[in-house]
Protein backbone atom coordinates (compact mmCIF):
# COMPACT_ATOMS: atom_id res chain seq x y z
CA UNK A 1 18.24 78.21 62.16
CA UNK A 2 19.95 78.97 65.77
CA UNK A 3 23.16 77.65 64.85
CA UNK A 4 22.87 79.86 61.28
CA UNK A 5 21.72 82.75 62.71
CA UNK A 6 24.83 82.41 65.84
CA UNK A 7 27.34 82.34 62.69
CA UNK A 8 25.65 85.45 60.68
CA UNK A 9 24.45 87.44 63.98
CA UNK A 10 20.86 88.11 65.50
CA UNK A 11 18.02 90.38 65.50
CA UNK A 12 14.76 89.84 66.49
CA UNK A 13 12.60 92.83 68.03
CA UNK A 14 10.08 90.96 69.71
CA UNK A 15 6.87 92.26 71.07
CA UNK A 16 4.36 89.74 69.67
CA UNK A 17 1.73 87.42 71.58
CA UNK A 18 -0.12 87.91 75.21
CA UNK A 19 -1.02 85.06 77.09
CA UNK A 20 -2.14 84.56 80.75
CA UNK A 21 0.97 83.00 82.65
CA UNK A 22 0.83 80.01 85.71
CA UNK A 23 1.46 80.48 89.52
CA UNK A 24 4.58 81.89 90.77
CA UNK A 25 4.48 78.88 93.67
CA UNK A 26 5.01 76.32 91.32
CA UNK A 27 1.33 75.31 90.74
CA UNK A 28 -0.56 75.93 87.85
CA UNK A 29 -3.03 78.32 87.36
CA UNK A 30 -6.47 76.92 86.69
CA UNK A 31 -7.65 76.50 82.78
CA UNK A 32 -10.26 79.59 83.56
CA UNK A 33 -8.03 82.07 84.65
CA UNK A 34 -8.92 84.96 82.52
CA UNK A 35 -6.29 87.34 80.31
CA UNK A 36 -6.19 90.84 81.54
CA UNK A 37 -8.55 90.74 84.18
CA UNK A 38 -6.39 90.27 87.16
CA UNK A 39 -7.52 86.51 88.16
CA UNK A 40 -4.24 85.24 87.39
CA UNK A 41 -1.06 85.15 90.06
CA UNK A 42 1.21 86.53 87.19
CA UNK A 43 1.14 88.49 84.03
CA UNK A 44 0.73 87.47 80.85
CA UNK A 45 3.62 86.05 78.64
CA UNK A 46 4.31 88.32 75.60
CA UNK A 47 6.53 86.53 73.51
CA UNK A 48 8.70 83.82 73.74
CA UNK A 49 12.03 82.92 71.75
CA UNK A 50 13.49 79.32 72.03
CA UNK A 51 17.23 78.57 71.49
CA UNK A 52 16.99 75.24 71.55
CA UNK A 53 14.62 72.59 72.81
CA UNK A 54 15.56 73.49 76.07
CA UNK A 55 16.72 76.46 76.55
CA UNK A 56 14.89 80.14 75.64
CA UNK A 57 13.68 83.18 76.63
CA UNK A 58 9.64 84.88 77.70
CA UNK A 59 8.93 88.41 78.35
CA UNK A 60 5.88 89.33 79.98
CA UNK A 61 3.11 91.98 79.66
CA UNK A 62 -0.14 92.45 81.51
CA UNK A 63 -1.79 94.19 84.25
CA UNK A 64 0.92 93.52 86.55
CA UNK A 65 5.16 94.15 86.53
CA UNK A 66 6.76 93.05 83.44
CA UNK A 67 9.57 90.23 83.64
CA UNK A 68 11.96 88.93 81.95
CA UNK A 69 11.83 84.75 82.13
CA UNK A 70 14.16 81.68 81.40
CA UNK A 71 13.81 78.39 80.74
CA UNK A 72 16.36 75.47 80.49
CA UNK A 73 13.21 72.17 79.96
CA UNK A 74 11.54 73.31 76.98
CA UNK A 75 9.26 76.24 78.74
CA UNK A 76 7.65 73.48 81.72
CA UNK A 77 9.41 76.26 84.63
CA UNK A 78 10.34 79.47 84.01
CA UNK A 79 12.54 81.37 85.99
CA UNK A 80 12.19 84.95 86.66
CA UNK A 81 15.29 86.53 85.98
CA UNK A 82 14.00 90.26 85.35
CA UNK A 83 17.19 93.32 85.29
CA UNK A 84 17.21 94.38 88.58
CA UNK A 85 16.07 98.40 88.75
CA UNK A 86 13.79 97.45 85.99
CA UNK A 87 10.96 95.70 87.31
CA UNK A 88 7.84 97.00 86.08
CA UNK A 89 8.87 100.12 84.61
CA UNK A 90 8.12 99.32 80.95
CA UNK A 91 7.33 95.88 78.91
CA UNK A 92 10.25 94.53 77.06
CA UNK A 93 11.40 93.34 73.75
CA UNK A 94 13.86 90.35 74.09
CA UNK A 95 17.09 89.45 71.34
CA UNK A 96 19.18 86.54 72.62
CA UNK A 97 22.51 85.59 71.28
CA UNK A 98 23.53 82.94 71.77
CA UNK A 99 24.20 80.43 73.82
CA UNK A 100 24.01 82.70 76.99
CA UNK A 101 23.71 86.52 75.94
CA UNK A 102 20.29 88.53 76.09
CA UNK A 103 19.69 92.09 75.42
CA UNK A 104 16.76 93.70 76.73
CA UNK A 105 14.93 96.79 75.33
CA UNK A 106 12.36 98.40 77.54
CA UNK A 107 9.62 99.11 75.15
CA UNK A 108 7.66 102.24 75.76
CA UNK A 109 10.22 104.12 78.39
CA UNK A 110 9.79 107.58 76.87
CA UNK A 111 13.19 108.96 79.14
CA UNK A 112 15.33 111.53 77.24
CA UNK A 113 18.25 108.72 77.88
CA UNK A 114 17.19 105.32 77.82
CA UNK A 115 18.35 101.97 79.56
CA UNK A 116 18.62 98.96 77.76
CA UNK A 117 20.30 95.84 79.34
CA UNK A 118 22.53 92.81 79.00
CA UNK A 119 23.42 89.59 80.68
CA UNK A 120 25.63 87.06 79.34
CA UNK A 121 25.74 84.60 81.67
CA UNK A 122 21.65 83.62 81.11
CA UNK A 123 20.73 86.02 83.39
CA UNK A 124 22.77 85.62 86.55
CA UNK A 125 23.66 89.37 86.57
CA UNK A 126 23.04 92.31 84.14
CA UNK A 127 24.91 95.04 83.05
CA UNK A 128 22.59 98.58 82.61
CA UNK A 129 23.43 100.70 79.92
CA UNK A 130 22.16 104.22 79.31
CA UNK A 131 22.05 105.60 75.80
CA UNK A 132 23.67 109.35 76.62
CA UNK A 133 22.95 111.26 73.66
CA UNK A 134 19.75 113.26 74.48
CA UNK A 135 16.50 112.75 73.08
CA UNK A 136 17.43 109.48 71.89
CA UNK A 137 14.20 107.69 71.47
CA UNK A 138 12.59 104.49 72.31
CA UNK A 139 15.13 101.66 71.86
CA UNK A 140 13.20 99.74 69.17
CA UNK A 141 15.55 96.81 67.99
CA UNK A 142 18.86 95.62 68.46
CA UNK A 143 21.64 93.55 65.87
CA UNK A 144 24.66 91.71 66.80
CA UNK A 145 26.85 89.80 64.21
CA UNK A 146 29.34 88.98 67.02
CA UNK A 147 29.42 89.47 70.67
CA UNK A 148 31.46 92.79 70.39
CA UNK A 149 29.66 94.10 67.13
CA UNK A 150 26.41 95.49 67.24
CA UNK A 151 23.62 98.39 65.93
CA UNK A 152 20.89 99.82 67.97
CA UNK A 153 17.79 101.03 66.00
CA UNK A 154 15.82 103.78 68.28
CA UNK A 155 12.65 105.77 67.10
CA UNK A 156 11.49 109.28 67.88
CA UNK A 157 7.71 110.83 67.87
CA UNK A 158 6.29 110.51 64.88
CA UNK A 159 3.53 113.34 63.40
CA UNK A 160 1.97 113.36 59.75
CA UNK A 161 3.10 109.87 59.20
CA UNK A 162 6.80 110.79 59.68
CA UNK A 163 8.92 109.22 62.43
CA UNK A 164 11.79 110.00 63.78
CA UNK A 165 14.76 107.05 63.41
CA UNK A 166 18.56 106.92 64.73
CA UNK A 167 20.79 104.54 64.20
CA UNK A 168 23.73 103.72 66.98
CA UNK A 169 26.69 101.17 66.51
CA UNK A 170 28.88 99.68 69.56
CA UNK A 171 31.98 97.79 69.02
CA UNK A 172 32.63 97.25 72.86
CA UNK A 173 29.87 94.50 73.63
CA UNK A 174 27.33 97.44 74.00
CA UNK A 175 29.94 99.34 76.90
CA UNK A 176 29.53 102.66 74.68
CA UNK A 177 27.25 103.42 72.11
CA UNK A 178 27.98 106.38 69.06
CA UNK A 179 25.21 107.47 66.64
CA UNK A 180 26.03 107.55 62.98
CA UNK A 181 22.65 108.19 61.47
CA UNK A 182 19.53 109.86 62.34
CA UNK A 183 16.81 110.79 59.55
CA UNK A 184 12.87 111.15 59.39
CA UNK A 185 10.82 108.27 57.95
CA UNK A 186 7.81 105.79 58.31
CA UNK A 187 7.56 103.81 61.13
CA UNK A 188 10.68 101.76 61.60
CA UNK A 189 10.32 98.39 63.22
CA UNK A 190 13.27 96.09 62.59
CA UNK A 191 16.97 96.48 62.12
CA UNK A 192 19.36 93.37 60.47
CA UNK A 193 22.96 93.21 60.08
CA UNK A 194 25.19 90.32 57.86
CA UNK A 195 28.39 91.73 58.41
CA UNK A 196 30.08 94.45 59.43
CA UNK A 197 29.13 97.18 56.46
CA UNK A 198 26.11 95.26 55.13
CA UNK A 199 22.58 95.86 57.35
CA UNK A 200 18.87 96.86 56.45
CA UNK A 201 16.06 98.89 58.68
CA UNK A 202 12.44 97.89 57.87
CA UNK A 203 9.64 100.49 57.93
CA UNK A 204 5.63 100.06 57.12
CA UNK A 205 3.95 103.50 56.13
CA UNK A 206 1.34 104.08 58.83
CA UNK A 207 -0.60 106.26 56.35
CA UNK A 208 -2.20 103.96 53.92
CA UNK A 209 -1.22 101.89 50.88
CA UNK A 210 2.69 102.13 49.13
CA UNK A 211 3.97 101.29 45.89
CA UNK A 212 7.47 100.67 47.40
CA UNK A 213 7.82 97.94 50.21
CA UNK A 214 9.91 99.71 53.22
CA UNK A 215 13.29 98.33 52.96
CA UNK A 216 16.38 100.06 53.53
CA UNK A 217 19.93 99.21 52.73
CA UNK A 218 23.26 100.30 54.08
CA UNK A 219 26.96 99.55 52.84
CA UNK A 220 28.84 101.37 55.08
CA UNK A 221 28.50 100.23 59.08
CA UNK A 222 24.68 102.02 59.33
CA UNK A 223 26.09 105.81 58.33
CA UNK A 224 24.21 106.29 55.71
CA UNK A 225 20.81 103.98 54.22
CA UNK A 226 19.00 103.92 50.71
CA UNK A 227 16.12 102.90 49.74
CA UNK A 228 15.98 99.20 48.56
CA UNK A 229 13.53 98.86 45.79
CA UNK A 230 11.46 95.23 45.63
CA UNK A 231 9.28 94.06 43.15
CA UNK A 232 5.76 93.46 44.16
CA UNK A 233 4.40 90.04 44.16
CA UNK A 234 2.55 89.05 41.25
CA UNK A 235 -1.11 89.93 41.63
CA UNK A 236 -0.89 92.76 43.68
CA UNK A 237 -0.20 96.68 43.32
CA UNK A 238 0.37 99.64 45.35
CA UNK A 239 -3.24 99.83 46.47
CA UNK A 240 -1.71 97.26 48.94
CA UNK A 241 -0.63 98.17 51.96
CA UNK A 242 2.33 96.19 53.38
CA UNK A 243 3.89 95.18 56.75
CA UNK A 244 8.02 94.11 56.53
CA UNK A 245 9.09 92.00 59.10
CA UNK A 246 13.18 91.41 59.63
CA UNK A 247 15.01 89.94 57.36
CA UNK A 248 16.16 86.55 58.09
CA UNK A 249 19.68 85.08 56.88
CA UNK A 250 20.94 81.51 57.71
CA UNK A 251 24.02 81.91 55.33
CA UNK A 252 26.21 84.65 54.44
CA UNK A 253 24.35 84.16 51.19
CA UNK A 254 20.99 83.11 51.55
CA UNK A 255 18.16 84.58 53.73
CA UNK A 256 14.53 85.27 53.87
CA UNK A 257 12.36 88.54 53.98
CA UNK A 258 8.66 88.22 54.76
CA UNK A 259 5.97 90.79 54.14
CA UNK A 260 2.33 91.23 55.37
CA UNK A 261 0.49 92.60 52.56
CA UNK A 262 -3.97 94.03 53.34
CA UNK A 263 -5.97 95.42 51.10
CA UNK A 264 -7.96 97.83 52.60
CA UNK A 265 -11.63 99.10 52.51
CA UNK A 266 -11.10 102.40 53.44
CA UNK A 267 -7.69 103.42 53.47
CA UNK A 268 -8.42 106.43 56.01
CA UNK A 269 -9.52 103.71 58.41
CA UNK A 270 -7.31 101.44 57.65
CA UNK A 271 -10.00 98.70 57.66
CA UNK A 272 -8.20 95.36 55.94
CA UNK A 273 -10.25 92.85 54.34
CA UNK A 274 -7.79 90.90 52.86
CA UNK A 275 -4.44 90.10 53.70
CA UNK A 276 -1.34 88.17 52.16
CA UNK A 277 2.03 86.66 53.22
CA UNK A 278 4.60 86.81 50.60
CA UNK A 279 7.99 85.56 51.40
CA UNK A 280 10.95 87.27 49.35
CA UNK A 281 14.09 85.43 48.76
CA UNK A 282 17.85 86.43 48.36
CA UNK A 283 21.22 84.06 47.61
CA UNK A 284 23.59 86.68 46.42
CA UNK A 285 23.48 88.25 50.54
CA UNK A 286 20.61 90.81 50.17
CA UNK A 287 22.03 92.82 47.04
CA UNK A 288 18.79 91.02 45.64
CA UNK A 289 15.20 89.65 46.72
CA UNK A 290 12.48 87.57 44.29
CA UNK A 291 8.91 87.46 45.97
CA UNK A 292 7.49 83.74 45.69
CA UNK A 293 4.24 82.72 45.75
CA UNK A 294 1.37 85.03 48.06
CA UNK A 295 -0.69 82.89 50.53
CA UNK A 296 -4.19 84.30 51.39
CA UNK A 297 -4.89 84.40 55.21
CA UNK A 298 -7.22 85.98 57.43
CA UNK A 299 -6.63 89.47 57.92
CA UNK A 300 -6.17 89.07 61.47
CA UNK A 301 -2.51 88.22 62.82
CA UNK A 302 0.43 87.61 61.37
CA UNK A 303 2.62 85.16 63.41
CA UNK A 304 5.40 83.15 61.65
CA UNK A 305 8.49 81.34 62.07
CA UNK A 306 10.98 79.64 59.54
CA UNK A 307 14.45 77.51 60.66
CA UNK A 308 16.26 77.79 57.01
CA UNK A 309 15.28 79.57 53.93
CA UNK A 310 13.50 76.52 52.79
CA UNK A 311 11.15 75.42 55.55
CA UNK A 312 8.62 77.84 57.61
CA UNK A 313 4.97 78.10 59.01
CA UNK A 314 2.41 80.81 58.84
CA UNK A 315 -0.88 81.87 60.01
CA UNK A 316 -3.45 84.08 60.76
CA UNK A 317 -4.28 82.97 64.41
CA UNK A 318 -6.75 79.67 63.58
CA UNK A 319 -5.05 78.55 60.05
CA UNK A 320 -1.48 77.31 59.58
CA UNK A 321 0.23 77.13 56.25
CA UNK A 322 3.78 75.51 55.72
CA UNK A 323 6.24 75.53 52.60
CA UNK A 324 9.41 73.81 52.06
CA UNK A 325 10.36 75.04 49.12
CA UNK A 326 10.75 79.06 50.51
CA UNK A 327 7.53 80.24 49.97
CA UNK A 328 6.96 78.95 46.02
CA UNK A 329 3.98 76.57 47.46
CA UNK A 330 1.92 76.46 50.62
CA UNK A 331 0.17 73.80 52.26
CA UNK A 332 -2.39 74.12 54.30
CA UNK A 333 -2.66 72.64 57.76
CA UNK A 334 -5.52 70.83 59.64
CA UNK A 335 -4.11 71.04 62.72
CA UNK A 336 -5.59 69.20 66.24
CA UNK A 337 -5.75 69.76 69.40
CA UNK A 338 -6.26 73.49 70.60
CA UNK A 339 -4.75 75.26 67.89
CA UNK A 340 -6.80 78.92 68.08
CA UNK A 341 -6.02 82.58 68.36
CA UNK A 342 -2.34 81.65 67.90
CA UNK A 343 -0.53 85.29 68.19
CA UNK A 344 3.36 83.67 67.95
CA UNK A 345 5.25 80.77 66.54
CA UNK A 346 8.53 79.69 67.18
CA UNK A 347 9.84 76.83 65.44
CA UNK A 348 13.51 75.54 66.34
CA UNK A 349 13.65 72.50 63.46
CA UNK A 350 10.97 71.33 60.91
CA UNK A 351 9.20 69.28 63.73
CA UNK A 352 9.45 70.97 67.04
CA UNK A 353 7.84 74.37 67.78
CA UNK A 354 5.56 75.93 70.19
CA UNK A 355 2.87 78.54 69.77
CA UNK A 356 1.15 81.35 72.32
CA UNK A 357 -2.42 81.97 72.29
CA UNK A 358 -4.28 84.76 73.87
CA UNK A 359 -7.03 81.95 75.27
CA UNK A 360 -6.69 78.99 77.28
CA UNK A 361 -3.84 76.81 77.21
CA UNK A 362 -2.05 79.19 76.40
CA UNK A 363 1.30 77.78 75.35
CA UNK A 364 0.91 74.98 73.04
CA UNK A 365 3.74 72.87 71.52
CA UNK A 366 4.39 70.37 68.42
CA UNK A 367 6.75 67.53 67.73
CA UNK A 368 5.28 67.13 64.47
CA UNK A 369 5.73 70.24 62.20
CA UNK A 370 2.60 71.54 63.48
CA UNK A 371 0.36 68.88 62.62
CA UNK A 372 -0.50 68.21 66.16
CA UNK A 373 -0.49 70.39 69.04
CA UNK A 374 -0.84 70.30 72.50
CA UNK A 375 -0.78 72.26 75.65
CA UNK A 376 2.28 72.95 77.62
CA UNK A 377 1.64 73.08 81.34
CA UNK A 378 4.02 75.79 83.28
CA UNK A 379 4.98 77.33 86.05
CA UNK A 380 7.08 80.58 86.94
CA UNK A 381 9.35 81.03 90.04
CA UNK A 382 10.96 83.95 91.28
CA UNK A 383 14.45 84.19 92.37
């Protein structure tokens, strides 16, 4: 999947799982230190995103500063490599290119002109770069198909179920950044390019059930978007309500959508009481997408993780299901060792992966497809 994805380009908003972190002296902190309740020497880790079995990237959220966090042994240390001038303002949303570039989008900084920032050198130093144009929004996800080529998705205030959305390309490595589209929508989340004309935004409608599934198409650079209309799965209707997450491609040609689908009880409430995964599939680059075959899970979370468009892993926090045949069958996992209240996976091949939980250990990781799983003991230090 990385070495796909470093061919095709990169984007991954990620603001996913919380879980207490380990000492910042290089110690570990002890198997009862309690999430959110300031017990623990540093905050929690809220998402994680391995390059390779080594190498990757943690953000943190929590009662204390936010940080940004490498790791070059497989997530034992961490290193605390945060932007300078950041520290603590905001929590962050990570998107690594590879093999040394990481943009970081300060989630929540509500400034008329937002900062986002880059390294390329795995954090050594950072470059800050302020979006200009006023009233540009929360940065909310970032695309690059090359390390000069990218697309900035930022969203507004949203009232009535309408939210604000702009769209701003770079073709300077993220030095200057022009809008070319702005419009009012649902709630925009994710933002994919393939090439340079060919890109989608995803959207969920806050307000209740859909008959369409948000996905939105552009042909021209990310000037103007339409609305991509998908099939629902077989089995369900527009009562549904659904949840897009980004599109995935591992080939100029083939890629991966995945969609969240809860019925709800009372739509004003939004109270779910059932929930479905449905992966959608495309080899013809996006122009079309087939749903496979729904898998019921616990309408709780949503965490997931494929490496090609054949082979991936969901769940709903306690139950893991795996295909390898995109979706079309599932099989359900019995997995030991303290596999509970998973709120991320991150798979890098069909037998390595790790996964966050919000209760202790914390960080748990697999050499066997998820089978097995077992804690990984950490520690953070600063610089």
């Amino acid at each position: 999947m990385r070495r796909a994805i470093a061919l095709v380009g990169m984007s991954l908003a990620l603001g996913l799982a919380y879980r207490p972190g380990l000492a910042q002296t290089g110690t570990s902190s002890p198997s009862n230190c309690p999430a959110f309740r300031g017990a623990c020497d540093v905050p929690a880790l809220e998402a994680v995103r391995m390059i390779d079995v080594r190498t990757g990237w943690a953000s943190t959220h929590g009662i204390r500063p936010d940080n940004v966090l490498q790791t070059t042994d497989g997530g034992t240390h961490w290193k605390d490599v945060t932007p300078p001038n950041s520290r603590g303002r905001w929590s962050y949303r990570i998107t690594p290119f590879p093999p040394n570039t990481l943009w970081v989008l300060p989630y929540g900084d509500l400034a008329t002109t937002p900062t986002i920032f880059r390294t390329i050198d795995g954090g050594g130093s950072w470059k800050s770069i302020t979006i200009a144009t006023p009233n540009a929004g929360t940065p909310v996800a970032i695309s690059f198909i090359n390390p000069r080529e990218g697309w900035l998705l930022t969203g507004g205030g949203c009232a009535m179920g309408r939210c604000g959305a702009e769209v701003y390309r770079t073709v300077d490595s993220g030095e200057t950044w022009i809008k070319i589209a702005a419009w009012e929508s649902s709630l925009t989340e994710n933002i994919t390019f393939l090439d340079p004309a060919t890109g989608w935004i995803t959207s969920w409608d806050a307000r209740g059930p859909s008959s369409a599934v948000g996905l939105s198409v552009t042909h021209d650079s990310g000037r103007s978007w339409r609305w991509q209309n998908l099939p629902l799965p077989s089995g369900l209707t527009s009562s549904w309500m659904y949840r897009p997450r980004a599109p995935q491609f591992f080939t100029m040609r083939d890629g991966i959508f995945l969609v969240f689908f809860s019925l709800l009880s009372d739509p004003s409430r939004l109270d779910v009481v059932k929930m479905f995964a449905v992966v959608y599939t495309t080899q013809d680059g996006g122009a079309t997408w087939t749903p496979t075959t729904p898998v019921s899970i616990a309408s709780r979370d949503d965490p997931y993780s494929f490496v090609d468009t054949q082979h991936g892993w969901v769940s709903d926090g306690d139950t893991l299901f795996t295909t390898s045949d995109s979706g079309r069958s599932w099989t359900m996992l019995q997995p030991t060792g303290p596999f509970a209240d998973v709120k991320q996976l991150e798979f890098i091949s069909g037998q390595v992966g790790w996964a966050l939980s919000r209760i202790s250990p914390y960080l748990l990781g697999t050499q066997d497809g998820g089978r097995s799983w077992a804690p990984v003991p950490y520690v953070i230090s600063r610089q």
